[in-house]
N, C-alpha and C. Protein backbone atom coordinates (compact mmCIF):
# COMPACT_ATOMS: atom_id res chain seq x y z
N UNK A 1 0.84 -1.18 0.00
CA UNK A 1 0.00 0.00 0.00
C UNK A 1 0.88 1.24 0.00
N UNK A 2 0.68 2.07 -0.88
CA UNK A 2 0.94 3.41 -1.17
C UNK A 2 1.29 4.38 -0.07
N UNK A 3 1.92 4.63 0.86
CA UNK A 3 1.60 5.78 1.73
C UNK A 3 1.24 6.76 1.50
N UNK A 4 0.07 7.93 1.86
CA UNK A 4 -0.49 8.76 1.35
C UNK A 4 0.30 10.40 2.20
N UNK A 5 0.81 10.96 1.62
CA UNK A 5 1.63 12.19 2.07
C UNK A 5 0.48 12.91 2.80
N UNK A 6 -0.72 13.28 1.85
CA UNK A 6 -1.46 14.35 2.58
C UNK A 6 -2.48 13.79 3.56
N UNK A 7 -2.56 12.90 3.60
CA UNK A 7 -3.47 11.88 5.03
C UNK A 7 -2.29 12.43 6.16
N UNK A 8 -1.56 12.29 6.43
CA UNK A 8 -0.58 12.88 7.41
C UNK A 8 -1.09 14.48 8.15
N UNK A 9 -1.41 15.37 7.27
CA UNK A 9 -1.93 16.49 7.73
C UNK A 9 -3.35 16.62 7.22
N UNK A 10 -4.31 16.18 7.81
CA UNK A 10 -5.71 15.56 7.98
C UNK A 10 -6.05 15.80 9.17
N UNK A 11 -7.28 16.18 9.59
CA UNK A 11 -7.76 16.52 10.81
C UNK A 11 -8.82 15.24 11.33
N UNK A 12 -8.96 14.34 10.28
CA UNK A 12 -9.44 12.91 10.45
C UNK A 12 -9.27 12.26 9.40
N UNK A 13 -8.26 11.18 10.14
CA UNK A 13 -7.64 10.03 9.55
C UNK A 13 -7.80 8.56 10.10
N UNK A 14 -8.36 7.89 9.44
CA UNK A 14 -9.71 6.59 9.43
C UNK A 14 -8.11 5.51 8.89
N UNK A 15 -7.83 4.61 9.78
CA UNK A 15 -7.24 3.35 9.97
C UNK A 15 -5.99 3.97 9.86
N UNK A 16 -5.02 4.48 9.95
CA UNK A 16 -3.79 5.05 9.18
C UNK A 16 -3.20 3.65 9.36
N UNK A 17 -1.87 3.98 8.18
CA UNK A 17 -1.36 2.96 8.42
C UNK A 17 0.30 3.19 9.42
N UNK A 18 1.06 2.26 9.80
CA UNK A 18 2.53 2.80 10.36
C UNK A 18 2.35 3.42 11.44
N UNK A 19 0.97 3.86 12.35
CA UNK A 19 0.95 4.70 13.19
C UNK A 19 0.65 4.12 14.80
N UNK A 20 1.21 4.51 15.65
CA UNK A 20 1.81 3.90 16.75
C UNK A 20 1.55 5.15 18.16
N UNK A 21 2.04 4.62 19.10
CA UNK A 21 1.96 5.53 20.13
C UNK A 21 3.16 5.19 21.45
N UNK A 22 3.60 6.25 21.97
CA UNK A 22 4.30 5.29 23.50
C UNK A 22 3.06 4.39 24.30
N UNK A 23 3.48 3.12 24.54
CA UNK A 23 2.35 2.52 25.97
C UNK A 23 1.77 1.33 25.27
N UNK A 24 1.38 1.95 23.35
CA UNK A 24 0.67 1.32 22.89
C UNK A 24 0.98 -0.03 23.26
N UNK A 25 -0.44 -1.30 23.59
CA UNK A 25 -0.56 -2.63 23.43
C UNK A 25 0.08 -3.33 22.37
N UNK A 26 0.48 -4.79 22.09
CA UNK A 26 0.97 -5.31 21.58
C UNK A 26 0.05 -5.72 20.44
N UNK A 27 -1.75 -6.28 20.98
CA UNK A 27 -2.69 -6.43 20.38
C UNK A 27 -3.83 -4.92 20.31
N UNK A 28 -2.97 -3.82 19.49
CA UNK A 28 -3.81 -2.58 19.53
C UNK A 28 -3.15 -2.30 18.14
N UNK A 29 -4.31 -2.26 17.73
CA UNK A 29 -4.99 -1.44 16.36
C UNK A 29 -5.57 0.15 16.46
N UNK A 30 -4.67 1.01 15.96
CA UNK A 30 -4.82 2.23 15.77
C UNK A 30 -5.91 2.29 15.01
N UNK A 31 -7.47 2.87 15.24
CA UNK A 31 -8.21 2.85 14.68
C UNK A 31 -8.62 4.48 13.78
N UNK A 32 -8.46 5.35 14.46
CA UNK A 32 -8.60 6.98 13.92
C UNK A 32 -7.54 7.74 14.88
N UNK A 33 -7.09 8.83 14.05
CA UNK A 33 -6.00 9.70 14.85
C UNK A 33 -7.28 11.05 14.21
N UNK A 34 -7.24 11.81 15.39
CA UNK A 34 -8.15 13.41 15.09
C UNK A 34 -7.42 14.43 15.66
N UNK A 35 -6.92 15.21 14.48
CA UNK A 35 -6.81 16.37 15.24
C UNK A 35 -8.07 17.57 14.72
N UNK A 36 -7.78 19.14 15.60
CA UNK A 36 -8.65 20.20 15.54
C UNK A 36 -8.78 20.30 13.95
N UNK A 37 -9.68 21.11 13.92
CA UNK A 37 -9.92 21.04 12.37
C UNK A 37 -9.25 22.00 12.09
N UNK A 38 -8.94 21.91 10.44
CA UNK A 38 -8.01 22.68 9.66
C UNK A 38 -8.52 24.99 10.07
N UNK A 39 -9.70 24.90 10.20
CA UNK A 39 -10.34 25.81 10.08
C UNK A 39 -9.71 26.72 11.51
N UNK A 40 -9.90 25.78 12.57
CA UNK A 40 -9.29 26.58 13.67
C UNK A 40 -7.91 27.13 13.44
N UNK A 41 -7.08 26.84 12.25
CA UNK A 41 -5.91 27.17 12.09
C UNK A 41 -5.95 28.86 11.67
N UNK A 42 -7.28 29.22 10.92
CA UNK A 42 -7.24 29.85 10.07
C UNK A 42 -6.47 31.58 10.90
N UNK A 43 -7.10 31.94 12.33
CA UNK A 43 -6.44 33.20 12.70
C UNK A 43 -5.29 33.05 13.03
N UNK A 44 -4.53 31.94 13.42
CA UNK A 44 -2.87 32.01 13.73
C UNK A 44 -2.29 32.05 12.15
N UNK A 45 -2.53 31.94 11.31
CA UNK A 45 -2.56 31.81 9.76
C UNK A 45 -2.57 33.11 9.45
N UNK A 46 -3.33 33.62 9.63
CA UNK A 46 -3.81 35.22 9.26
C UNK A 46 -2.66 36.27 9.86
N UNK A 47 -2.29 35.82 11.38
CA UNK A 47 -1.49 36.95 11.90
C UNK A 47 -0.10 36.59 11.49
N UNK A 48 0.13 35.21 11.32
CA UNK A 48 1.21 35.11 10.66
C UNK A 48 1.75 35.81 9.16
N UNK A 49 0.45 36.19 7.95
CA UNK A 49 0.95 36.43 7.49
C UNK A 49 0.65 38.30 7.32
N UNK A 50 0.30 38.63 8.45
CA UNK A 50 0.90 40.13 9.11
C UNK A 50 2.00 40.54 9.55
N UNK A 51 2.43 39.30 10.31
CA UNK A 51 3.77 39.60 10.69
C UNK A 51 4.76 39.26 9.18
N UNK A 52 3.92 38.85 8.68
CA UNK A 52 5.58 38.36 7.47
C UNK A 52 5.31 40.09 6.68
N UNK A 53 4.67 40.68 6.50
CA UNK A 53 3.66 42.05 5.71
C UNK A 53 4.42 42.69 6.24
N UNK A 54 4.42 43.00 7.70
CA UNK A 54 4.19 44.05 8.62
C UNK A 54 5.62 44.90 8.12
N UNK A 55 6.99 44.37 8.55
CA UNK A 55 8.31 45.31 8.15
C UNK A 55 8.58 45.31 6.41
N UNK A 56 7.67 44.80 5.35
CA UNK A 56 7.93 45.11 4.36
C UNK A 56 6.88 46.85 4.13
N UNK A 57 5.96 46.87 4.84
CA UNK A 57 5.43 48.32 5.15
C UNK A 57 6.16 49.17 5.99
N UNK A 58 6.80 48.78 6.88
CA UNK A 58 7.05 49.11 8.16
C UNK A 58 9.04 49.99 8.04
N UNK A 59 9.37 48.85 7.45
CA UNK A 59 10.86 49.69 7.23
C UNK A 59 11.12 50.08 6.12
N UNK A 60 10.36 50.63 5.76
CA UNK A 60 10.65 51.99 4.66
C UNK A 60 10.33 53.14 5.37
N UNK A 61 9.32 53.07 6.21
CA UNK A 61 8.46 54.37 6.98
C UNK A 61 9.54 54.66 7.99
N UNK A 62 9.97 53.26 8.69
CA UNK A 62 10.74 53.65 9.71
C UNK A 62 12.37 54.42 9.38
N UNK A 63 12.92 53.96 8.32
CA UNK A 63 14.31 54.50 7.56
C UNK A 63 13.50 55.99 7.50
N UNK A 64 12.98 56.36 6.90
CA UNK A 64 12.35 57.72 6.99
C UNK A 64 12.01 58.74 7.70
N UNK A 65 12.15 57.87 9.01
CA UNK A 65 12.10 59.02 9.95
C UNK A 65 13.09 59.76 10.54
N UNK A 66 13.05 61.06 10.52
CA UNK A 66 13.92 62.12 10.32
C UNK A 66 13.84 62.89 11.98
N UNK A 67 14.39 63.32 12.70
CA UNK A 67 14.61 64.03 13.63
C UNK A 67 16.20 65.38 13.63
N UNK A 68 15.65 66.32 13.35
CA UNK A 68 16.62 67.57 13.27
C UNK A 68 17.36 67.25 12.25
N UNK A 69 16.94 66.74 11.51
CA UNK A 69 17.23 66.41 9.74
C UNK A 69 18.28 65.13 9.34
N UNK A 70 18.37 64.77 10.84
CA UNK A 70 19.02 63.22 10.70
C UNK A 70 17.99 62.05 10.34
N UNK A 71 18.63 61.13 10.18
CA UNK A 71 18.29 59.68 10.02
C UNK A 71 18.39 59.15 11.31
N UNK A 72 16.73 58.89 12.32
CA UNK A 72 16.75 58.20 13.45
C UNK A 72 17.58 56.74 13.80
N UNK A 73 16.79 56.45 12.55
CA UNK A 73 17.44 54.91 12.49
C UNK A 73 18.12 54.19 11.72
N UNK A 74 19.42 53.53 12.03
CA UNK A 74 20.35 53.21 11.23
C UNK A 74 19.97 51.89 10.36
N UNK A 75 20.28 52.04 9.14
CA UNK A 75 19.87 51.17 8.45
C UNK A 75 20.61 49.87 8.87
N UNK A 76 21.73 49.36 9.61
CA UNK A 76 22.45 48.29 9.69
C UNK A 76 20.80 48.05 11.25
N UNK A 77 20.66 48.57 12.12
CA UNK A 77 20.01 48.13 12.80
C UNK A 77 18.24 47.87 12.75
N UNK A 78 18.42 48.68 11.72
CA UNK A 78 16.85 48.11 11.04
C UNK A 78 16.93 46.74 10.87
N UNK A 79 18.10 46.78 9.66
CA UNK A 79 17.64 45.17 9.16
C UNK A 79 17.83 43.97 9.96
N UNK A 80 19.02 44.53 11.38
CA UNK A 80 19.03 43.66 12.70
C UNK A 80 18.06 43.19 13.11
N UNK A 81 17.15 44.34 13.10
CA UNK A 81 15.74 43.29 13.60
C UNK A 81 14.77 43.71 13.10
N UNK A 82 14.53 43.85 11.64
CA UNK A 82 14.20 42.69 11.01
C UNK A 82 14.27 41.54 10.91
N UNK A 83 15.42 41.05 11.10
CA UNK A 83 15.80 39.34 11.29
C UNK A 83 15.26 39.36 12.11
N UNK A 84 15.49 39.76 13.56
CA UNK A 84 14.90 39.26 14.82
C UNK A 84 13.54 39.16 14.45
N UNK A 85 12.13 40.16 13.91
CA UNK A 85 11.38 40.06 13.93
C UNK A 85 11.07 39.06 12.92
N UNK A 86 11.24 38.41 11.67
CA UNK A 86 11.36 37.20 11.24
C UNK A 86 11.64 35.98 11.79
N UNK A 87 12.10 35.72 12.48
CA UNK A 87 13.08 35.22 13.30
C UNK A 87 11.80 34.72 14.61
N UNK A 88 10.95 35.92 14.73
CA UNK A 88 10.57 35.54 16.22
C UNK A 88 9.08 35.15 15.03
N UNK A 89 8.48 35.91 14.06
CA UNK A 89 7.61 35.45 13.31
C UNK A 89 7.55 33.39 12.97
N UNK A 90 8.93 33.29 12.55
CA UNK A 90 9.14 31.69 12.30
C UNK A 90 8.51 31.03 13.53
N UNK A 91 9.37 31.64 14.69
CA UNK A 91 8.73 30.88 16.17
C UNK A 91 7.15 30.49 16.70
N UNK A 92 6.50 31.48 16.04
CA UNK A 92 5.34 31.79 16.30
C UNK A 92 4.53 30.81 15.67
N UNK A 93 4.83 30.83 13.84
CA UNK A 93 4.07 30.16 12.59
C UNK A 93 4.49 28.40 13.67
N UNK A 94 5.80 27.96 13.73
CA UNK A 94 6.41 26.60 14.55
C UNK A 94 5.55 25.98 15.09
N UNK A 95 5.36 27.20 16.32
CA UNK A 95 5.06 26.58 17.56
C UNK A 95 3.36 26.37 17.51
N UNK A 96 2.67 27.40 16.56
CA UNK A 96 1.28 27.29 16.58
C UNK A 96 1.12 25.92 15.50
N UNK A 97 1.57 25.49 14.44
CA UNK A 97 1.95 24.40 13.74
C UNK A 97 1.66 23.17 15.08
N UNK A 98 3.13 23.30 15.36
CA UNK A 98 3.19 22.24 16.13
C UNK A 98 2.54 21.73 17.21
N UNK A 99 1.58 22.56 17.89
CA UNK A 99 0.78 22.62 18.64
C UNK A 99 -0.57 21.73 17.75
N UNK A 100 -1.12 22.17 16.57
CA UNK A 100 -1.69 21.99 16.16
C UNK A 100 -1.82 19.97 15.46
N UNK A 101 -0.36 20.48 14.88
CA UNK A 101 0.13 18.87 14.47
C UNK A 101 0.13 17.99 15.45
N UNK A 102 0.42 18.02 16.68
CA UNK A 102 0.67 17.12 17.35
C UNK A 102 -0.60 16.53 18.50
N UNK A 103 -1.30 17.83 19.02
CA UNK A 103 -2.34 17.53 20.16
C UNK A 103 -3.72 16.93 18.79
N UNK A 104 -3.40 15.58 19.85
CA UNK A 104 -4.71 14.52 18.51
C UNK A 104 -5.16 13.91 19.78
N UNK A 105 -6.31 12.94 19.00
CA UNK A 105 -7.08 11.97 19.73
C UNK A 105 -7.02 11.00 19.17
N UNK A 106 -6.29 10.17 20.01
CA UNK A 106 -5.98 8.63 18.90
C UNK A 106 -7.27 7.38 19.47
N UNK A 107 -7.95 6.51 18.66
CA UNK A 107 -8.64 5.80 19.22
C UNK A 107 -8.39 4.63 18.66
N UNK A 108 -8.07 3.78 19.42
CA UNK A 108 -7.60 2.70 18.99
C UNK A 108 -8.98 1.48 19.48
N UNK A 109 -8.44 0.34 18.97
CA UNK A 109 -9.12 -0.95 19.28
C UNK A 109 -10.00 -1.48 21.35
N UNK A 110 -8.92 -0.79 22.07
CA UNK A 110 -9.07 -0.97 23.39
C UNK A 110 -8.71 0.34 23.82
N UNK A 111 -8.66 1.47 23.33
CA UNK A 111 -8.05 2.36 24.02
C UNK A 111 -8.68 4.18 23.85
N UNK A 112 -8.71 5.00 24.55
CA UNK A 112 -8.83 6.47 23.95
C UNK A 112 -7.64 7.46 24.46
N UNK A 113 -7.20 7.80 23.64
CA UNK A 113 -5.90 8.31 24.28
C UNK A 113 -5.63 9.92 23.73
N UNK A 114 -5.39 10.68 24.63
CA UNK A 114 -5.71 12.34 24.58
C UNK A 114 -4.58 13.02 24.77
N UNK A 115 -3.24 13.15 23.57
CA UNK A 115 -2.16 13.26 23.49
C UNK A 115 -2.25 15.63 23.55
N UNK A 116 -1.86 16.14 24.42
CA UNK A 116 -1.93 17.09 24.32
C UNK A 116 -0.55 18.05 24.42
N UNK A 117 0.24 18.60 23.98
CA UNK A 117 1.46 19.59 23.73
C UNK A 117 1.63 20.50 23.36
N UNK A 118 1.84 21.47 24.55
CA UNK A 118 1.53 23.23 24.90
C UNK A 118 3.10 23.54 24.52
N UNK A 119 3.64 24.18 23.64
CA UNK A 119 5.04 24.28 23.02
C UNK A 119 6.21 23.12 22.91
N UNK A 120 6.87 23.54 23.22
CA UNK A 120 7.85 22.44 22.79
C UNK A 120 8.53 21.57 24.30
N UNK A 121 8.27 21.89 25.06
CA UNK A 121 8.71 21.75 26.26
C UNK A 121 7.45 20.84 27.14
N UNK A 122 6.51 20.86 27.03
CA UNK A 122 5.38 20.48 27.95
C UNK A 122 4.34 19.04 27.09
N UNK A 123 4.57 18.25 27.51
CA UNK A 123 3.39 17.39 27.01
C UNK A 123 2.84 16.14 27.99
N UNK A 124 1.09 16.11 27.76
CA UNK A 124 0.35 15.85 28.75
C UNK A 124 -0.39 14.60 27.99
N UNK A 125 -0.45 13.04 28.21
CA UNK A 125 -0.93 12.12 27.42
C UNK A 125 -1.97 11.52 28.52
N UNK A 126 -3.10 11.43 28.41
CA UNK A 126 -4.52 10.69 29.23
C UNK A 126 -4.85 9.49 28.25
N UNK A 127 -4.87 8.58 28.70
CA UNK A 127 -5.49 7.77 28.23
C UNK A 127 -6.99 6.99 29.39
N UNK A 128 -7.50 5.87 28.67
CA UNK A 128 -8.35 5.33 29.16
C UNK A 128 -9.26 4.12 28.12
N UNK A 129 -9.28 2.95 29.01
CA UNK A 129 -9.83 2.03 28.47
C UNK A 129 -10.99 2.25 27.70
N UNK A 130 -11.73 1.41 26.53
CA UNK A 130 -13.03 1.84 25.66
C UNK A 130 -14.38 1.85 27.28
N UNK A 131 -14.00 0.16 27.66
CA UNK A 131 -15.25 0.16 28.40
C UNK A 131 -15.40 0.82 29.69
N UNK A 132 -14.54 1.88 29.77
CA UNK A 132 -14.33 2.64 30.95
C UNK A 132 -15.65 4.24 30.65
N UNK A 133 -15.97 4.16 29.36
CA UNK A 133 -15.94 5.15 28.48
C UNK A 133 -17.66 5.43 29.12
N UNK A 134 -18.36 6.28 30.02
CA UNK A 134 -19.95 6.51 30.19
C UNK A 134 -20.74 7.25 29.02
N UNK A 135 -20.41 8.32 28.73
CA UNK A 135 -21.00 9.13 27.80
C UNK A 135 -20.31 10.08 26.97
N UNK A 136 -20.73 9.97 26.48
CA UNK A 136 -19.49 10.87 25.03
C UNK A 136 -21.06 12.50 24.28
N UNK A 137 -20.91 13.34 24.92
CA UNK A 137 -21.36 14.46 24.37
C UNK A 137 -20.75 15.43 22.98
N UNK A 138 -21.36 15.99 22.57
CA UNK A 138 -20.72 16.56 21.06
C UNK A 138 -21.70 18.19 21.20
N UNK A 139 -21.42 19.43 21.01
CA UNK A 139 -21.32 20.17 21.27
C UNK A 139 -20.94 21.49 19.73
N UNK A 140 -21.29 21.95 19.56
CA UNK A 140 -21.24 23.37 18.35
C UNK A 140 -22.35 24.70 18.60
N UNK A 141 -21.10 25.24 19.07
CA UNK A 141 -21.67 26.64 18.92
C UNK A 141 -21.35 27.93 18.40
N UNK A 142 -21.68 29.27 18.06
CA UNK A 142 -21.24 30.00 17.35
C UNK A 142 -21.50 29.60 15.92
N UNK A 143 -21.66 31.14 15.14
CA UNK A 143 -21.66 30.92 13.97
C UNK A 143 -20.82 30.26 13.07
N UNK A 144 -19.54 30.28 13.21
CA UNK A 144 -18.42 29.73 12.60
C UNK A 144 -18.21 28.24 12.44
N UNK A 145 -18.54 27.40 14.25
CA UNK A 145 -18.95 25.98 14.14
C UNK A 145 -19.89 25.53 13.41
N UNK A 146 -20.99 26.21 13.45
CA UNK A 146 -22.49 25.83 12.96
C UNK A 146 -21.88 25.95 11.12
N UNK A 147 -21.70 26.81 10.54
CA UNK A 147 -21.63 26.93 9.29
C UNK A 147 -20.43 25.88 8.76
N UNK A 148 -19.01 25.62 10.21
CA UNK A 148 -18.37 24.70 9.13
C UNK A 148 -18.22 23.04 10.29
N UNK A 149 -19.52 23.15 10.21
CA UNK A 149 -19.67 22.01 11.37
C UNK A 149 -18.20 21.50 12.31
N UNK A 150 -18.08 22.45 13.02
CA UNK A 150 -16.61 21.92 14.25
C UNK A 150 -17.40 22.58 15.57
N UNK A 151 -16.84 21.63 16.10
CA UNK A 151 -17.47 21.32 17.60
C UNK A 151 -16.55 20.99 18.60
N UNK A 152 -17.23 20.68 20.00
CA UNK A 152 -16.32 20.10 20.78
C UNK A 152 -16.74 18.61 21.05
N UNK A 153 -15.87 17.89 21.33
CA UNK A 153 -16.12 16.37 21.94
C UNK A 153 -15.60 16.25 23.53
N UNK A 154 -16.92 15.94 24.39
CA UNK A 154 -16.79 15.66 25.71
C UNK A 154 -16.67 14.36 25.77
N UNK A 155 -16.01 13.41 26.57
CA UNK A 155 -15.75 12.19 27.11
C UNK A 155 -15.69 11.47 28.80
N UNK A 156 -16.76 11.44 28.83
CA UNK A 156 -17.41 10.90 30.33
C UNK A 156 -16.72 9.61 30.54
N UNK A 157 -15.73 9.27 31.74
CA UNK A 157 -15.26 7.86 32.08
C UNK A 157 -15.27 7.65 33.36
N UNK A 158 -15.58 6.32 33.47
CA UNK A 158 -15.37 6.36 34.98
C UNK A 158 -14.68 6.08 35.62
N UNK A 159 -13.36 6.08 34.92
CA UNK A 159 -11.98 6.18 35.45
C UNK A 159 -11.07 7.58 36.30
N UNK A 160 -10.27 7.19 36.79
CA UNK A 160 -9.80 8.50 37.65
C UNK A 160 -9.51 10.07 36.91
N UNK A 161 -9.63 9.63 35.91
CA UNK A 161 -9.47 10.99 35.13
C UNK A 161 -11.07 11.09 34.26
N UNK A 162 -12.20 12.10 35.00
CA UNK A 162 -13.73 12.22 34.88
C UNK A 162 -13.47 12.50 33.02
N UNK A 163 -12.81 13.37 32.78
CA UNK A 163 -13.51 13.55 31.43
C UNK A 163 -12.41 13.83 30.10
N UNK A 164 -12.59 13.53 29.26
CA UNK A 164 -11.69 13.91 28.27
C UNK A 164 -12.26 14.83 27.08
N UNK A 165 -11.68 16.28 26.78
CA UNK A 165 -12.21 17.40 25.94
C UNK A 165 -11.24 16.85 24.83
N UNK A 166 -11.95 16.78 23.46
CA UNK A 166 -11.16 17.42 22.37
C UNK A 166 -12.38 18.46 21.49
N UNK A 167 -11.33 19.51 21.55
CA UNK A 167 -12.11 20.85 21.40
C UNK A 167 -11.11 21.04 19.97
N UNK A 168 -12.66 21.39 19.04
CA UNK A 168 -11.79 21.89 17.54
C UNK A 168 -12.23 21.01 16.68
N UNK A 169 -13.03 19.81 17.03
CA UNK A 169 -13.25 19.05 15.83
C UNK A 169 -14.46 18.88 14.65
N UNK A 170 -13.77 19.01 13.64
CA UNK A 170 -14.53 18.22 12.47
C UNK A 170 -15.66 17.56 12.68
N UNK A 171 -17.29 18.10 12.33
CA UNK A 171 -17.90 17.16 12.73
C UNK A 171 -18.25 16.07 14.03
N UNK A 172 -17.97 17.05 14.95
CA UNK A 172 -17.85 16.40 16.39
C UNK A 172 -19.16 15.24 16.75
N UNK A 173 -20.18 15.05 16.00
CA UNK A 173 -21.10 14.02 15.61
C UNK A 173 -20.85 12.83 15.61
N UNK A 174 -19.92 13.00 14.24
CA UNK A 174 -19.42 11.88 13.95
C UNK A 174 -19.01 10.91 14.53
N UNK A 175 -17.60 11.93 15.50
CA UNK A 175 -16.81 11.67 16.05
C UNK A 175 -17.48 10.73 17.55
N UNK A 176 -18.25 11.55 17.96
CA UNK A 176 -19.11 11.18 19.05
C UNK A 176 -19.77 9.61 18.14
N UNK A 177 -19.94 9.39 17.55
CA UNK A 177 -20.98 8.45 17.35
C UNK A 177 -19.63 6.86 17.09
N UNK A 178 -18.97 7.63 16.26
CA UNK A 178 -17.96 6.56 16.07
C UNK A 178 -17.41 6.14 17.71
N UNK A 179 -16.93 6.97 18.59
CA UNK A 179 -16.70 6.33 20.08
C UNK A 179 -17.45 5.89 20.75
N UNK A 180 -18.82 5.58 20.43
CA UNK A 180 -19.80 5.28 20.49
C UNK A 180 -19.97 4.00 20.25
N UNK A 181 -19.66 4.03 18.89
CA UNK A 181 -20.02 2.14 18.21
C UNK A 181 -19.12 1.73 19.04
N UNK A 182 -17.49 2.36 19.16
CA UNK A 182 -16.31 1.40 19.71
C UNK A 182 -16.90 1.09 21.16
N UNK A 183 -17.33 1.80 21.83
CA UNK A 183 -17.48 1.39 22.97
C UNK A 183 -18.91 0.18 22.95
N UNK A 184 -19.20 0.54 22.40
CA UNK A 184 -20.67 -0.43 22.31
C UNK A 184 -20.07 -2.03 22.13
N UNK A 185 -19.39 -1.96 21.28
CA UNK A 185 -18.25 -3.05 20.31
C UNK A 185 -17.70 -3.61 21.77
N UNK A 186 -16.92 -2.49 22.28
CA UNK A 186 -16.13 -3.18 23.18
C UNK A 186 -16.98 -3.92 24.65
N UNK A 187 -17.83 -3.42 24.71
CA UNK A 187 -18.61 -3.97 26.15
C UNK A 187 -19.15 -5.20 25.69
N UNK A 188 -19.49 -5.11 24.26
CA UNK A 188 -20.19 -6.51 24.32
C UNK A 188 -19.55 -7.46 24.05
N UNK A 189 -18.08 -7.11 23.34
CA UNK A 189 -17.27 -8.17 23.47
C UNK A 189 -16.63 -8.95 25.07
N UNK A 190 -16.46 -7.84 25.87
CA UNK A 190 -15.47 -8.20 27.51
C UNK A 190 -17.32 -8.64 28.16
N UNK A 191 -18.44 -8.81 27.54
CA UNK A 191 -19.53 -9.27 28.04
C UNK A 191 -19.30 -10.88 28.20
N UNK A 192 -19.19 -11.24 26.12
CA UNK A 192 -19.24 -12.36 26.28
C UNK A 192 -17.73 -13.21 26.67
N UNK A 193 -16.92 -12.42 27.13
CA UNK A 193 -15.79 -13.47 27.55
C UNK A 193 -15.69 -13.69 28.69
């Protein structure tokens, strides 16, 4: 099978293949990986490309400014930071990226697992068994959800950790309904054994 490049950056991706986790079981089947939808990307997107705008407006005006008929600002330290402000722009586009790329909801065969990473330094992984799983709520509000159907997904367990949010998703319906069958799947299987 083909590996598919753009299934990789997908905000729902149905069986992937090659895809794995730390902890993961020996007998666990990665069933869907979800991240926020593409759409929530759209204002860190936007200011990013203000900041890339901003000193191509910005340092011409600023070289221009004149005080007692000098030149305020030296052109070697303009373009100093400029870099810096490029520089801190890259950091920004990165880290909101990577934030984005990485905090998913993986649901596997026996498992729900709520991989979350606040910059580059901090990351927070919950998991919890299917049949642990009480109620799964789905949630859209605002005009913006409603028109491009993204929602939130609540996750009721009755395990030591009460609830699991993934906020941002695609069709949060769906999503809800598919953890739904799995859990249904899974109780009636650990029923009859």
């Amino acid at each position: 099978m083909r590996y598919n490049q753009v299934m990789v950056f997908s905000s729902f991706i149905a069986d992937p293949q090659r895809t794995s986790y730390d902890g993961a079981d020996a007998d666990e089947n990665v069933k869907y990986v979800l991240r926020r939808s593409k759409i929530t990307n759209i204002p860190w997107l936007i200011a990013t490309v203000i900041m890339i705008a901003l000193p191509v407006f910005g340092v011409p005006y600023i070289l221009g400014i004149k005080f007692s008929g000098e030149i305020v600002f030296k052109e070697n330290y303009v373009f100093v930071a400029t870099l810096f402000w490029y520089l801190a722009t890259f950091g920004f586009f990165f880290q909101k990226f990577v934030n984005w790329f990485f905090n998913v909801l993986v649901i596997t065969n026996k498992k729900l697992v709520d991989m979350d990473f606040i910059g580059l330094a901090y990351k927070n992984i919950s998991e919890t068994m299917l049949y642990n799983i009480e109620d799964v709520t789905s949630n859209i509000t605002g005009i913006v959800g409603t028109i491009f159907n993204v929602g939130d997904v609540f996750i009721q367990t009755a395990a030591e950790m009460r609830e699991f949010e993934f906020i941002g998703a695609d069709d949060p319906s769906k999503v809800r309904d598919l953890i739904i069958d799995l859990v249904e799947k899974t109780k009636g299987h650990n029923a009859t054994h």
